[in-house]
Protein backbone atom coordinates (compact mmCIF):
# COMPACT_ATOMS: atom_id res chain seq x y z
CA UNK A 1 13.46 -20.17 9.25
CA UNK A 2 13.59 -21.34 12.77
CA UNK A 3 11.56 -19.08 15.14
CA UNK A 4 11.82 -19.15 19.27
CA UNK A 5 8.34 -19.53 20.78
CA UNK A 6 9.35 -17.58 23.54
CA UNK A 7 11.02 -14.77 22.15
CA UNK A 8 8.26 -14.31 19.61
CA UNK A 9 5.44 -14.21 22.32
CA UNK A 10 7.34 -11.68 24.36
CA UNK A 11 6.99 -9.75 21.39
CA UNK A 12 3.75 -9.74 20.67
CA UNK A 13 2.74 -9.37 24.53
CA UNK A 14 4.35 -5.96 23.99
CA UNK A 15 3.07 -5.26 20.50
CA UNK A 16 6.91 -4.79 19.01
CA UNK A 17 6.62 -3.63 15.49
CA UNK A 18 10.50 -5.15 14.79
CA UNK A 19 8.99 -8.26 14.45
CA UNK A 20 6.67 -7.06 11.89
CA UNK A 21 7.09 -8.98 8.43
CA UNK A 22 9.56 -11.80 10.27
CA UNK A 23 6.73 -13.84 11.78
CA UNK A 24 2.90 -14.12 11.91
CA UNK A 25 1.12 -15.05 15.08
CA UNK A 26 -1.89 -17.63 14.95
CA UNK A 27 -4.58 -17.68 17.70
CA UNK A 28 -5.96 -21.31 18.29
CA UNK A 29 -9.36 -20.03 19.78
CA UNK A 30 -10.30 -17.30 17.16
CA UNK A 31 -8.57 -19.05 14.13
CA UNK A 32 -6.67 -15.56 13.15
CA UNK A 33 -3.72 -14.74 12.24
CA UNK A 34 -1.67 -11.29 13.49
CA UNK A 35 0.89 -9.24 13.46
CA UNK A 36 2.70 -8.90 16.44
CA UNK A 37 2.24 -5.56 16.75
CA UNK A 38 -1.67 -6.29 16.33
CA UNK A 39 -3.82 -4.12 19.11
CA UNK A 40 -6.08 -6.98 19.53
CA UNK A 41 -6.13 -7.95 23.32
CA UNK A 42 -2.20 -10.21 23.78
CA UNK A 43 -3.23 -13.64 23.04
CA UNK A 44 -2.87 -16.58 25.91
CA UNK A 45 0.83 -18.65 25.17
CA UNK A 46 -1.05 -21.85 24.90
CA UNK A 47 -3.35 -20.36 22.48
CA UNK A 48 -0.63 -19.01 20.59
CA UNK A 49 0.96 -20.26 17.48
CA UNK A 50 3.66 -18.89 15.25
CA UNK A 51 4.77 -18.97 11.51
CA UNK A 52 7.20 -17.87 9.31
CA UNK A 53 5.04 -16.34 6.55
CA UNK A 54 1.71 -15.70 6.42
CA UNK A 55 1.35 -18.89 4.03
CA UNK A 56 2.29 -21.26 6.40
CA UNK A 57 -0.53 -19.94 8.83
CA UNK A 58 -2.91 -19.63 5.70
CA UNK A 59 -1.84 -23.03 5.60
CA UNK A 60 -2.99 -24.76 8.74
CA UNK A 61 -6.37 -23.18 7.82
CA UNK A 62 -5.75 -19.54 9.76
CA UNK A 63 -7.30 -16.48 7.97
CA UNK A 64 -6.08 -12.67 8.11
CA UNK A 65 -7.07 -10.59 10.85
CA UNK A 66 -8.94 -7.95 9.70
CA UNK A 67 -8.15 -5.07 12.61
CA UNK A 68 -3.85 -5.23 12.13
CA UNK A 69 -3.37 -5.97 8.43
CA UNK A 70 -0.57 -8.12 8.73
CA UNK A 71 -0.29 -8.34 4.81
CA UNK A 72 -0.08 -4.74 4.52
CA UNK A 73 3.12 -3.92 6.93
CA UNK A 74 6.59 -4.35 4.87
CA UNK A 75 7.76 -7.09 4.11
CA UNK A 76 10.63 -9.48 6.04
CA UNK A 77 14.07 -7.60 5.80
CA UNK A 78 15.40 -11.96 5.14
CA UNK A 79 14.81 -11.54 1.47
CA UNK A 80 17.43 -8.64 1.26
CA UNK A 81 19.99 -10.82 3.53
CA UNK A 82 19.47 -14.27 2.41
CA UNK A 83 21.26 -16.50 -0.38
CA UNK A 84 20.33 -19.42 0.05
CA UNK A 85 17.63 -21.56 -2.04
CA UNK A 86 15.20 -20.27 0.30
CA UNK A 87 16.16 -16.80 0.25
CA UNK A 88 16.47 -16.45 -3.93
CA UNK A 89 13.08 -18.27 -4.41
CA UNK A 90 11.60 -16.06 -2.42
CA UNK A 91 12.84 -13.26 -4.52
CA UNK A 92 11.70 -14.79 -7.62
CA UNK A 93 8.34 -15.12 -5.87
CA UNK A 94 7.91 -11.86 -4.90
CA UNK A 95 8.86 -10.99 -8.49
CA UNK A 96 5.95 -13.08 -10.06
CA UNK A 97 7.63 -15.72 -11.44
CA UNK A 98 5.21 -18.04 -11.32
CA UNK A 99 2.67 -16.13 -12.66
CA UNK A 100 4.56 -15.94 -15.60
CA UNK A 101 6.18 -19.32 -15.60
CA UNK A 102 4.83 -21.51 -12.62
CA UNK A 103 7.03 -23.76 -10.60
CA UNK A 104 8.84 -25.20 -13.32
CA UNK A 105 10.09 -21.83 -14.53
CA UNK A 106 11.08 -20.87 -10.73
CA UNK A 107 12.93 -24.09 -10.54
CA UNK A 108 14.97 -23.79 -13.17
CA UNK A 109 15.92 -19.95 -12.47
CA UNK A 110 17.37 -21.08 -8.58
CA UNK A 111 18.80 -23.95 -10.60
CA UNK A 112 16.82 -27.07 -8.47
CA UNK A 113 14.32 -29.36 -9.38
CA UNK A 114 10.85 -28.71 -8.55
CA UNK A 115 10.75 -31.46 -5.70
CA UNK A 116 14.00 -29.99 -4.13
CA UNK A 117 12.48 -26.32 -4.15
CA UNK A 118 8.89 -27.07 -3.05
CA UNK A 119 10.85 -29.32 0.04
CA UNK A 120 13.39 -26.58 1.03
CA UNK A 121 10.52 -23.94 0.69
CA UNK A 122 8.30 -26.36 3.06
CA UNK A 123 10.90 -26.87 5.66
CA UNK A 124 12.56 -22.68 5.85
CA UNK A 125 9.04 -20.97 4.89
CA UNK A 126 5.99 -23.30 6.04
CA UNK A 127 4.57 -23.65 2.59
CA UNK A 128 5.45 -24.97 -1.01
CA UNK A 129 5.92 -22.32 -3.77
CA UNK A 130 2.13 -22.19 -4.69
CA UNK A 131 0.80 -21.47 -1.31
CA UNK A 132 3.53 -18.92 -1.13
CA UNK A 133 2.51 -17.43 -4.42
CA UNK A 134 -1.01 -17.44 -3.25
CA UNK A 135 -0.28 -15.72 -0.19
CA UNK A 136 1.76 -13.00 -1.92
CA UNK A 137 -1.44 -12.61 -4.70
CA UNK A 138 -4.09 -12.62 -1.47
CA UNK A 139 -2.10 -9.59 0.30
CA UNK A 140 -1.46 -7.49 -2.93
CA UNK A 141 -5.63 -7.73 -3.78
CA UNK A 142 -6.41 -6.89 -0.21
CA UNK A 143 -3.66 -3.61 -0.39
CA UNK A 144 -5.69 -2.77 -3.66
CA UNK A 145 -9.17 -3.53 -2.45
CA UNK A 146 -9.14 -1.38 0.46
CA UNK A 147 -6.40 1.72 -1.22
CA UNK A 148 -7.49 1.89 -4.39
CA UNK A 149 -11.01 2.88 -6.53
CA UNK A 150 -9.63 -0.43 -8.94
CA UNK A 151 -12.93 -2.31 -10.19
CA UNK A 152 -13.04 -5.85 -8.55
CA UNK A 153 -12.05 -7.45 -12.10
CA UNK A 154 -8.47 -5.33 -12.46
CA UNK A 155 -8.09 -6.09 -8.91
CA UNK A 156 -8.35 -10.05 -9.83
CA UNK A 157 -5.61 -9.79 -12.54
CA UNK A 158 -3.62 -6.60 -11.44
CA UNK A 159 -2.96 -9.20 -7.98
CA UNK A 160 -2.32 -12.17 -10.23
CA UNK A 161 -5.36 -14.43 -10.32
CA UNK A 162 -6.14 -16.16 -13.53
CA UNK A 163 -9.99 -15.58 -12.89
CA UNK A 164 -12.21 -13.47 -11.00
CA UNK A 165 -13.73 -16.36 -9.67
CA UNK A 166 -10.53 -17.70 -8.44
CA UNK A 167 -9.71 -14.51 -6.95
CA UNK A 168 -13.34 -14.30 -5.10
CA UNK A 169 -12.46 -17.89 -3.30
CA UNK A 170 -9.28 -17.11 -2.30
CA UNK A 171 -10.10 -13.43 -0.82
CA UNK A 172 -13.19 -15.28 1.09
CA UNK A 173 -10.60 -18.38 2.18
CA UNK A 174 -7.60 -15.68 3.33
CA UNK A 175 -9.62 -13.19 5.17
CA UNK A 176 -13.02 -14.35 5.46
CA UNK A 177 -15.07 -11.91 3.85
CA UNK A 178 -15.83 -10.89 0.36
CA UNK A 179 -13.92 -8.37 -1.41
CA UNK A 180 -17.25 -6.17 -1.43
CA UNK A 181 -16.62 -6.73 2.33
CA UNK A 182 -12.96 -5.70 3.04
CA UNK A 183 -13.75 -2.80 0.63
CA UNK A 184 -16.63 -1.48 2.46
CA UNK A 185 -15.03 -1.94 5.90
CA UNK A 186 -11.70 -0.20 5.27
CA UNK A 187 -14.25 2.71 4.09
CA UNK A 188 -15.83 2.85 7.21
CA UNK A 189 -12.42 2.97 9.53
CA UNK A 190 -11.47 5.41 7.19
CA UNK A 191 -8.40 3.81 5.51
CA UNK A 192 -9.66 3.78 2.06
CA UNK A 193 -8.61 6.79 -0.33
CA UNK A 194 -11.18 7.60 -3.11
CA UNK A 195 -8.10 8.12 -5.23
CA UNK A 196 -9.31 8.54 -9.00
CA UNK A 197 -8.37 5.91 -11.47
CA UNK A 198 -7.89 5.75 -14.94
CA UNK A 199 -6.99 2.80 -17.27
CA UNK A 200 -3.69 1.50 -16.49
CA UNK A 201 -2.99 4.13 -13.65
CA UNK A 202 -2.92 2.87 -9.86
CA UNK A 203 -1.59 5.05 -7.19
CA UNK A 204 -1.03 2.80 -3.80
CA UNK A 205 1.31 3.34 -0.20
CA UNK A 206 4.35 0.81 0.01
CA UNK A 207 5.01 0.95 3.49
CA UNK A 208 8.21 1.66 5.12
CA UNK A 209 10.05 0.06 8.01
CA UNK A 210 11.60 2.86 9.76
CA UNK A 211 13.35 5.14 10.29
CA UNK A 212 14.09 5.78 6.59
CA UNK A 213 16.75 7.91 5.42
CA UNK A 214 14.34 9.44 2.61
CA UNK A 215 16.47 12.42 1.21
CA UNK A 216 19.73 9.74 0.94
CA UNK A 217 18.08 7.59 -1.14
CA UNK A 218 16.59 10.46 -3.70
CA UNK A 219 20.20 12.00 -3.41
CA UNK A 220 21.90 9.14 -4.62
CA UNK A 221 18.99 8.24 -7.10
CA UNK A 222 18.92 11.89 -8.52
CA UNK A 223 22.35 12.12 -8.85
CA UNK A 224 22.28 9.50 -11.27
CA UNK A 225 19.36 9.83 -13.17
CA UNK A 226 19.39 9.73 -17.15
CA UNK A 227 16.86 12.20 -18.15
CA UNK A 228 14.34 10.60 -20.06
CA UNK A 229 14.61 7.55 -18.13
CA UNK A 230 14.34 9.21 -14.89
CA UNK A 231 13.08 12.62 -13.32
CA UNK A 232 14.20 13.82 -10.02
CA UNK A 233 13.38 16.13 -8.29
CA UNK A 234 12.78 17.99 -4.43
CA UNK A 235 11.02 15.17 -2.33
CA UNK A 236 9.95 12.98 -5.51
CA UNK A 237 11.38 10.76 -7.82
CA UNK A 238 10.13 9.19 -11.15
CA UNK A 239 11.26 6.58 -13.83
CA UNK A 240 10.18 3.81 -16.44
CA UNK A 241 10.16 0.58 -16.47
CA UNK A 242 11.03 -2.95 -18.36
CA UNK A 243 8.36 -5.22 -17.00
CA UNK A 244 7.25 -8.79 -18.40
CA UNK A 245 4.14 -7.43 -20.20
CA UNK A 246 4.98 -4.32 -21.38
CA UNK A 247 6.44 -0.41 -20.46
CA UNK A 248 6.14 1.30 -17.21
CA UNK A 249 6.23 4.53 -15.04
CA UNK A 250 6.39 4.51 -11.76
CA UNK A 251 5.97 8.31 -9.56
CA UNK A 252 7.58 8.02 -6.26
CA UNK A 253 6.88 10.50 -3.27
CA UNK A 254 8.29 9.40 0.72
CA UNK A 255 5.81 10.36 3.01
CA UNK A 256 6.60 9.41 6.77
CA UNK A 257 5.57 5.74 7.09
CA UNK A 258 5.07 4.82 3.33
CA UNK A 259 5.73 5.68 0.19
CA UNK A 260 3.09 6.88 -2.57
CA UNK A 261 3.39 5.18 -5.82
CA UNK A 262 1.66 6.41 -8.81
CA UNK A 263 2.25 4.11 -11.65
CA UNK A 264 1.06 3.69 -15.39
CA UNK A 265 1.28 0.53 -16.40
CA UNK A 266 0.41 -1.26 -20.34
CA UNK A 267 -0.81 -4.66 -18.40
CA UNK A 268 -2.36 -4.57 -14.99
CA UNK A 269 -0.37 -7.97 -14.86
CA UNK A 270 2.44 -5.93 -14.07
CA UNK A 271 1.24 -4.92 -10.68
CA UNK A 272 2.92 -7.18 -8.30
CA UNK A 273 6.22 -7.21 -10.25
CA UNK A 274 6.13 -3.26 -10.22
CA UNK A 275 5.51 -3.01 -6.48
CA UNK A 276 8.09 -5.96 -5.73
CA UNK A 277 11.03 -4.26 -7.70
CA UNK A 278 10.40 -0.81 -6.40
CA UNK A 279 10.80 -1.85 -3.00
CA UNK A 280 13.98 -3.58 -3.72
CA UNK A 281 15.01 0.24 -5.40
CA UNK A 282 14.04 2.10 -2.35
CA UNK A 283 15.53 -0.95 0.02
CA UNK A 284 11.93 -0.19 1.98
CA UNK A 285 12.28 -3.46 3.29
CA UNK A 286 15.69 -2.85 5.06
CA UNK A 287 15.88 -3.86 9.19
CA UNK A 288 16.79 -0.45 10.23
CA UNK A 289 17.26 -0.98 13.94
CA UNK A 290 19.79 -3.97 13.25
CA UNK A 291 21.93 -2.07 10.61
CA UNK A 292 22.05 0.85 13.43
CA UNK A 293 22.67 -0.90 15.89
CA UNK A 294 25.69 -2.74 14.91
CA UNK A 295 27.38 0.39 13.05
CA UNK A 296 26.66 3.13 15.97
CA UNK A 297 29.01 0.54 17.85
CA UNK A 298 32.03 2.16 15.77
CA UNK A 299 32.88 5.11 17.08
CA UNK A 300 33.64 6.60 13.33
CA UNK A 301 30.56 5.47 12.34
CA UNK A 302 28.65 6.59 15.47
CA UNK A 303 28.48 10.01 14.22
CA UNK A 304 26.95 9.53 10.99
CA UNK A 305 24.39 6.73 12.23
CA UNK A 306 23.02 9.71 14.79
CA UNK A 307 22.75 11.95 11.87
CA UNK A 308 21.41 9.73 9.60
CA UNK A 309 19.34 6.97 10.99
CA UNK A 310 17.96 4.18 8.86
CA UNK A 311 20.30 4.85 5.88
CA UNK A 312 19.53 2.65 2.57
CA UNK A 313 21.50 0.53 -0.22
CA UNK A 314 19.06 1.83 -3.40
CA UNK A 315 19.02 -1.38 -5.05
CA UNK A 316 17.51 -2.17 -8.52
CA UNK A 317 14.04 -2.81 -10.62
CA UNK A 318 16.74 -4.44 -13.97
CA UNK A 319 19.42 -6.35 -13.62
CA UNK A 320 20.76 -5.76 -17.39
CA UNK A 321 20.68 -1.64 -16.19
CA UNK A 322 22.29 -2.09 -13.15
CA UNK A 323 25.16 -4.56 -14.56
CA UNK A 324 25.63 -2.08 -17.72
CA UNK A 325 25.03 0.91 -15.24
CA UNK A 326 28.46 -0.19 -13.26
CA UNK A 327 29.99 -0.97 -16.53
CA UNK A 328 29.98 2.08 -17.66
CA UNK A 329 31.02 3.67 -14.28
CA UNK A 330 33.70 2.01 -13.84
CA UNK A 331 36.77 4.13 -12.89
CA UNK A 332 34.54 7.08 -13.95
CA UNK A 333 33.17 10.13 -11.89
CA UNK A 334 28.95 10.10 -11.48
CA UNK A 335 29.14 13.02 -13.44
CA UNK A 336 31.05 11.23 -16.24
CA UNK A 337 29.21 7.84 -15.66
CA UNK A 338 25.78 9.04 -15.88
CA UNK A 339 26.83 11.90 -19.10
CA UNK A 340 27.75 8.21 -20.79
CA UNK A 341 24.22 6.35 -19.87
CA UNK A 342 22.89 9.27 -21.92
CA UNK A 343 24.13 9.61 -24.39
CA UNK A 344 23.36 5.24 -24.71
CA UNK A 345 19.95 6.19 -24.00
CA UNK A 346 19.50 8.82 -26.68
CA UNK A 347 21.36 6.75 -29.76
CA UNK A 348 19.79 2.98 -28.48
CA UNK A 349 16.94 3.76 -25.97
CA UNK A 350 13.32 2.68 -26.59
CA UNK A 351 10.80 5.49 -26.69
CA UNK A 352 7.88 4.65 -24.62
CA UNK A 353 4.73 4.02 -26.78
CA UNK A 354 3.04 7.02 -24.49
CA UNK A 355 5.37 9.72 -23.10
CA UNK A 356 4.34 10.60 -18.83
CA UNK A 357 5.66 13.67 -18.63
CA UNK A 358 9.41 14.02 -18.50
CA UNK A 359 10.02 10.29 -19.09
CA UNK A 360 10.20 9.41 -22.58
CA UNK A 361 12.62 6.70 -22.67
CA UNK A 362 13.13 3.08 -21.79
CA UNK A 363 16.39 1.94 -21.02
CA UNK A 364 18.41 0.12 -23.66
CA UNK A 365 17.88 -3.58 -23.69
CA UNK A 366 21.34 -5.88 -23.80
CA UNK A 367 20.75 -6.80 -27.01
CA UNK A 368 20.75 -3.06 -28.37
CA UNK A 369 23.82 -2.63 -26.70
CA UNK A 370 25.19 -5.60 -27.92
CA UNK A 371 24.62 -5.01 -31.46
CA UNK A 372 24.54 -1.34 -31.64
CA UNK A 373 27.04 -0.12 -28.67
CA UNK A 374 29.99 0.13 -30.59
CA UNK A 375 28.42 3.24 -32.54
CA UNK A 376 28.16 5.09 -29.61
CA UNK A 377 30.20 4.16 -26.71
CA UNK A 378 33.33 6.18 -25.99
CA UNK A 379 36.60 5.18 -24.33
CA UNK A 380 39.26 2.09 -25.44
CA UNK A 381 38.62 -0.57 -27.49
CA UNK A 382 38.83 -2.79 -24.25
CA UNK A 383 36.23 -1.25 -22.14
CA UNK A 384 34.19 -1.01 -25.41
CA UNK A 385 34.71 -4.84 -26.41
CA UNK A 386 33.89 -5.84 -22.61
CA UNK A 387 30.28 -3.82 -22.44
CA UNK A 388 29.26 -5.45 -25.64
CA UNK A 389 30.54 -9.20 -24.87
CA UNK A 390 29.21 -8.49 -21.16
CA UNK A 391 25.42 -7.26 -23.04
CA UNK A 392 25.17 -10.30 -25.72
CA UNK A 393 25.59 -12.47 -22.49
CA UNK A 394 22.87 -11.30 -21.34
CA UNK A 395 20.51 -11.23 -24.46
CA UNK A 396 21.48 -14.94 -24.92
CA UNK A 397 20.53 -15.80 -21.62
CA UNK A 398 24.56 -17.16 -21.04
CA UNK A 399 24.54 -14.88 -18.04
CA UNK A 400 21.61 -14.59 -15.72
CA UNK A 401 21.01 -11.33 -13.89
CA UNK A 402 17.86 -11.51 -11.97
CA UNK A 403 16.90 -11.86 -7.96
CA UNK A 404 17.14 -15.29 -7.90
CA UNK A 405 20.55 -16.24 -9.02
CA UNK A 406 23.43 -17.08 -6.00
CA UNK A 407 25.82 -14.31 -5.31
CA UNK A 408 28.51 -15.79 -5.31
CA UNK A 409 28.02 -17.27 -8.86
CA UNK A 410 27.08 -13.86 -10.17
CA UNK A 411 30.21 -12.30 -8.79
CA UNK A 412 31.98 -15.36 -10.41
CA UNK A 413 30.56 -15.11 -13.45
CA UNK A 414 31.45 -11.61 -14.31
CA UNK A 415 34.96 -11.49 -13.15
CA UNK A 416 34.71 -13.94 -15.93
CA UNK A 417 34.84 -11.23 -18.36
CA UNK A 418 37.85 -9.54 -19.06
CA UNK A 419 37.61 -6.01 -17.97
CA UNK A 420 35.49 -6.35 -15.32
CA UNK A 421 36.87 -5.77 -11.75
CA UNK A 422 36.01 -6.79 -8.66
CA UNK A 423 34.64 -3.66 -6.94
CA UNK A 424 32.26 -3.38 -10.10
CA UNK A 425 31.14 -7.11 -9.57
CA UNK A 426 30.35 -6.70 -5.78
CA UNK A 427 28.63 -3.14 -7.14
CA UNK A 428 26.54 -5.11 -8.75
CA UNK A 429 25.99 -7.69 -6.46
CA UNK A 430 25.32 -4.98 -3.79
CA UNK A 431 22.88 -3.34 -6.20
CA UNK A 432 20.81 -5.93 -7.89
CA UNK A 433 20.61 -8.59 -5.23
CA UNK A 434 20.42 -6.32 -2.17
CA UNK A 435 23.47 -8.13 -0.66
CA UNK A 436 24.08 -6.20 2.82
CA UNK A 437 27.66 -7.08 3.79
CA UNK A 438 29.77 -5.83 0.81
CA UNK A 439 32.53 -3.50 1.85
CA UNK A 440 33.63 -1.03 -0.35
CA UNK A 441 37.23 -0.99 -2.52
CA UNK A 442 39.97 1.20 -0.57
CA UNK A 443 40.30 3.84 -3.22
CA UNK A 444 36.26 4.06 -3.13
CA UNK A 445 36.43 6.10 0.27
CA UNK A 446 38.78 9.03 0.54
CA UNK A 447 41.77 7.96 3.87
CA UNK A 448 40.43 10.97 5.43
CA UNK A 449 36.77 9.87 5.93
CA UNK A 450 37.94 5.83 6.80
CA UNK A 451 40.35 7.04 9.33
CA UNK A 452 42.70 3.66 8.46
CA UNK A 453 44.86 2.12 5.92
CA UNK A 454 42.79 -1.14 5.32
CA UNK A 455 39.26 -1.27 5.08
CA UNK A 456 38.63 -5.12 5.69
CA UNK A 457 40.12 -4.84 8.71
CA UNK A 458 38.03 -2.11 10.24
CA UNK A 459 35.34 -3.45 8.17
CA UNK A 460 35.08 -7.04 10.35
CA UNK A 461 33.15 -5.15 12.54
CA UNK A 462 30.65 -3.87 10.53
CA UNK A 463 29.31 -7.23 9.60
CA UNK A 464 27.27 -8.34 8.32
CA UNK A 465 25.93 -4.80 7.44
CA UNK A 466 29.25 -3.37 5.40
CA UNK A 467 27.24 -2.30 1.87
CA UNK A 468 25.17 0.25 4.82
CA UNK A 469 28.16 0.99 6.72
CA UNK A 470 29.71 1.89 2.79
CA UNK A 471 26.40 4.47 2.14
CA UNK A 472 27.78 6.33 5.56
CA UNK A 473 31.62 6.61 4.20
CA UNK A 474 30.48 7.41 0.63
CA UNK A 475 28.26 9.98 1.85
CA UNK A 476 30.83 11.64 3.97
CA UNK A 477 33.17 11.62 1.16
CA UNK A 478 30.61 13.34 -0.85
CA UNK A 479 28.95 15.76 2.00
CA UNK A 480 29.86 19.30 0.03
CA UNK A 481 27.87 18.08 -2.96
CA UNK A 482 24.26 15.79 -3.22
CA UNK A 483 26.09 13.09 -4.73
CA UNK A 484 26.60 10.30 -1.94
């Protein structure tokens, strides 16, 4: 990730917040490092040194600031653009792959050897997969240190760290203080909520890059929801989860600058992973100035972009959902799509060990689907036949659908499969891996709301933001009803 010198000190002399989450500034003489937005006094250009991630600083022996909280500002909109090596790994990271399965495991799911990874991850990012990991484990305890009543123990393993002691070092290395420290200090600036805590519940802010079209994303999430699995309603949305140790819920309520996030979790473990795939749902991480930018410059889409700045793609916390998700959808109404996902859920569902409230119900796992799905699903033989092959795919690992696998080779891959098309392929490529620049079919958008014949010729312009230029056509298609 190449970064100009210049460019980046011009924006931290004027404290721009777009560069928040892109870079990290390092000060020579005080051995910090910022945010660019940081209100500390502008530091000197020959005292100034920048990074891609906040590894790389952490790296060359720079600790956190402890006035901006550069590890607590959303993260850099790259992941949700790139696929490259670089891009997918970082994904995966984010994820808490190698928590789970170390570098080896992260290797294998970008499909590179260990030496390749850590030397691509070294030259783009600053930092090998471990210091990257660490870095990603440091900010997550120091969000949950100074937000949340969490004993110093579950903060150690809800942020990753195989011991307390472990934890301890790397909190005193990172920020250069204690956690007893950063605790006590973000009580006295008054940033700490005594929010009460019970076993397995944490309720934390994800913070937004804005503007952030709230009520589009809980439109097009609530239109959609499978009771049971989900619950939406006015200003809030709610759902369970799959996660690598165990079942899930996870409340969600925008507020301005962040979202709150109330989740109940069976393994603390699950933390990271929880946070990392619910951004990626509400696409919090999204360059909203950019996207803008480039659409307002179409005078069809200026309209809408005025209306509705900072429109999202809502992306995905399971790839086997989302792929049997647009499965079932395809050439389907929402109405129709999501009465089918229900009735799935209700014959092949799990039922969550502890019901929260109106969720009851995780979703079906491939191989349900695979071996039970012909009970239940409706429709021809040929659609039937292609969810189930598609599912026991899946469930014997023959087709990957997680962050880290290439686009193009997950687009490839299902086409594969006999019945499934191309606009459900980039649907799910849109969905699951956040790609930005996939332009909706022609018989997606009503003539009437495109205002031409062919799409991908009107649709040059939008790039690379077409999946966001998409949201605005699908949403005036839909504007006399709350499904966009």
């Amino acid at each position: 990730m190449l970064i100009d010198p210049e460019l980046a000190h011009r924006a931290a002399a004027v404290r721009d917040t777009r560069f928040d989450g892109r870079l990290v500034l390092a000060v020579r003489t005080t051995g910090v490092y910022c945010a660019p937005s940081c209100p500390s006094t502008a530091a000197r250009r020959r005292s100034a040194e920048f990074f891609p991630t906040s590894a790389a600083a952490q790296q060359q022996g720079y600790r956190a600031c402890l006035r901006c909280l550069p590890d607590v500002i959303p993260g850099s909109p790259e992941w949700n653009t790139r696929g490259d090596l670089a891009g997918r790994a970082m994904r995966l990271i984010l994820d808490g792959v190698i928590e789970r399965e170390g570098v080896p495991g992260l290797a294998r799911r970008v499909g590179y050897s260990e030496r390749h990874l850590t030397r691509v991850l070294t030259a783009e990012l600053g930092a090998g997969p471990l210091a990257l990991a660490r870095a990603q484990r440091a900010h997550l305890a120091r969000l949950l240190i100074e937000t949340t009543s969490l004993s110093v123990s579950d903060v150690a393993f809800a942020s990753g760290f195989a011991s307390v002691r472990q934890f301890n070092d790397t909190v005193r290395v990172v920020f250069a203080a204690t956690p007893s420290e950063l605790r006590t200090a973000a009580t006295r600036r008054g940033s700490r909520r005594q929010v009460p805590t019970t076993p397995g519940r944490v309720t934390l802010r994800l913070p937004v890059r804005t503007p952030f079209d709230a009520a589009g994303v809980l439109a097009f999430l609530g239109s959609r929801a499978i009771p049971g699995v989900e619950a939406a309603h006015p200003g809030r949305y709610s759902r369970t989860l799959r996660l690598p140790h165990g079942p899930a819920t996870a409340h969600l309520r925008p507020a301005g600058t962040h979202v709150e996030c109330t989740l109940r979790l069976a393994d603390l473990r699950d933390l990271g992973t929880a946070v990392a795939r619910l951004r990626r749902l509400f696409d919090l991480d999204a360059d909203p100035a950019a996207i803008d930018r480039v659409l307002a410059a179409d005078p069809g889409l200026a309209p809408s972009v005025a209306a509705v700045p900072g429109i999202r793609v809502p992306g995905s916390v399971d790839g086997t959902e989302t792929v049997l998700r647009a499965l079932l959808g395809q050439q389907l109404t929402v109405p129709a799509a999501r009465a089918a996902a229900r009735r799935l859920t209700e014959a092949v569902g799990e039922p969550l060990p502890a019901q929260d409230g109106e969720l009851t119900t995780l979703f079906p796992s491939a191989a349900a689907v695979a071996e039970r799905g012909g009970e239940v699903l409706a429709g021809s033989p040929r659609r039937v036949d292609t969810i189930r092959v598609v599912c026991a795919a899946i469930a014997s690992g023959e087709l990957e659908v997680h962050v880290g696998v290439d686009p193009e080779t997950l687009r490839s891959r299902l086409r594969s499969y006999p019945g499934v098309g191309a606009s459900t392929a980039g649907y799910v490529v849109m969905r699951l891996l956040g790609e930005p620049d996939i332009l909706p079919p022609n018989d997606a958008v009503p003539r009437s709301v495109s205002g031409v014949d062919d799409l991908a010729e009107r649709g040059r312009a939008w790039s690379p933001w077409r999946s966001y230029a998409g949201m605005h056509l699908w949403r005036a298609s839909a504007r006399a009803t709350p499904e966009v």
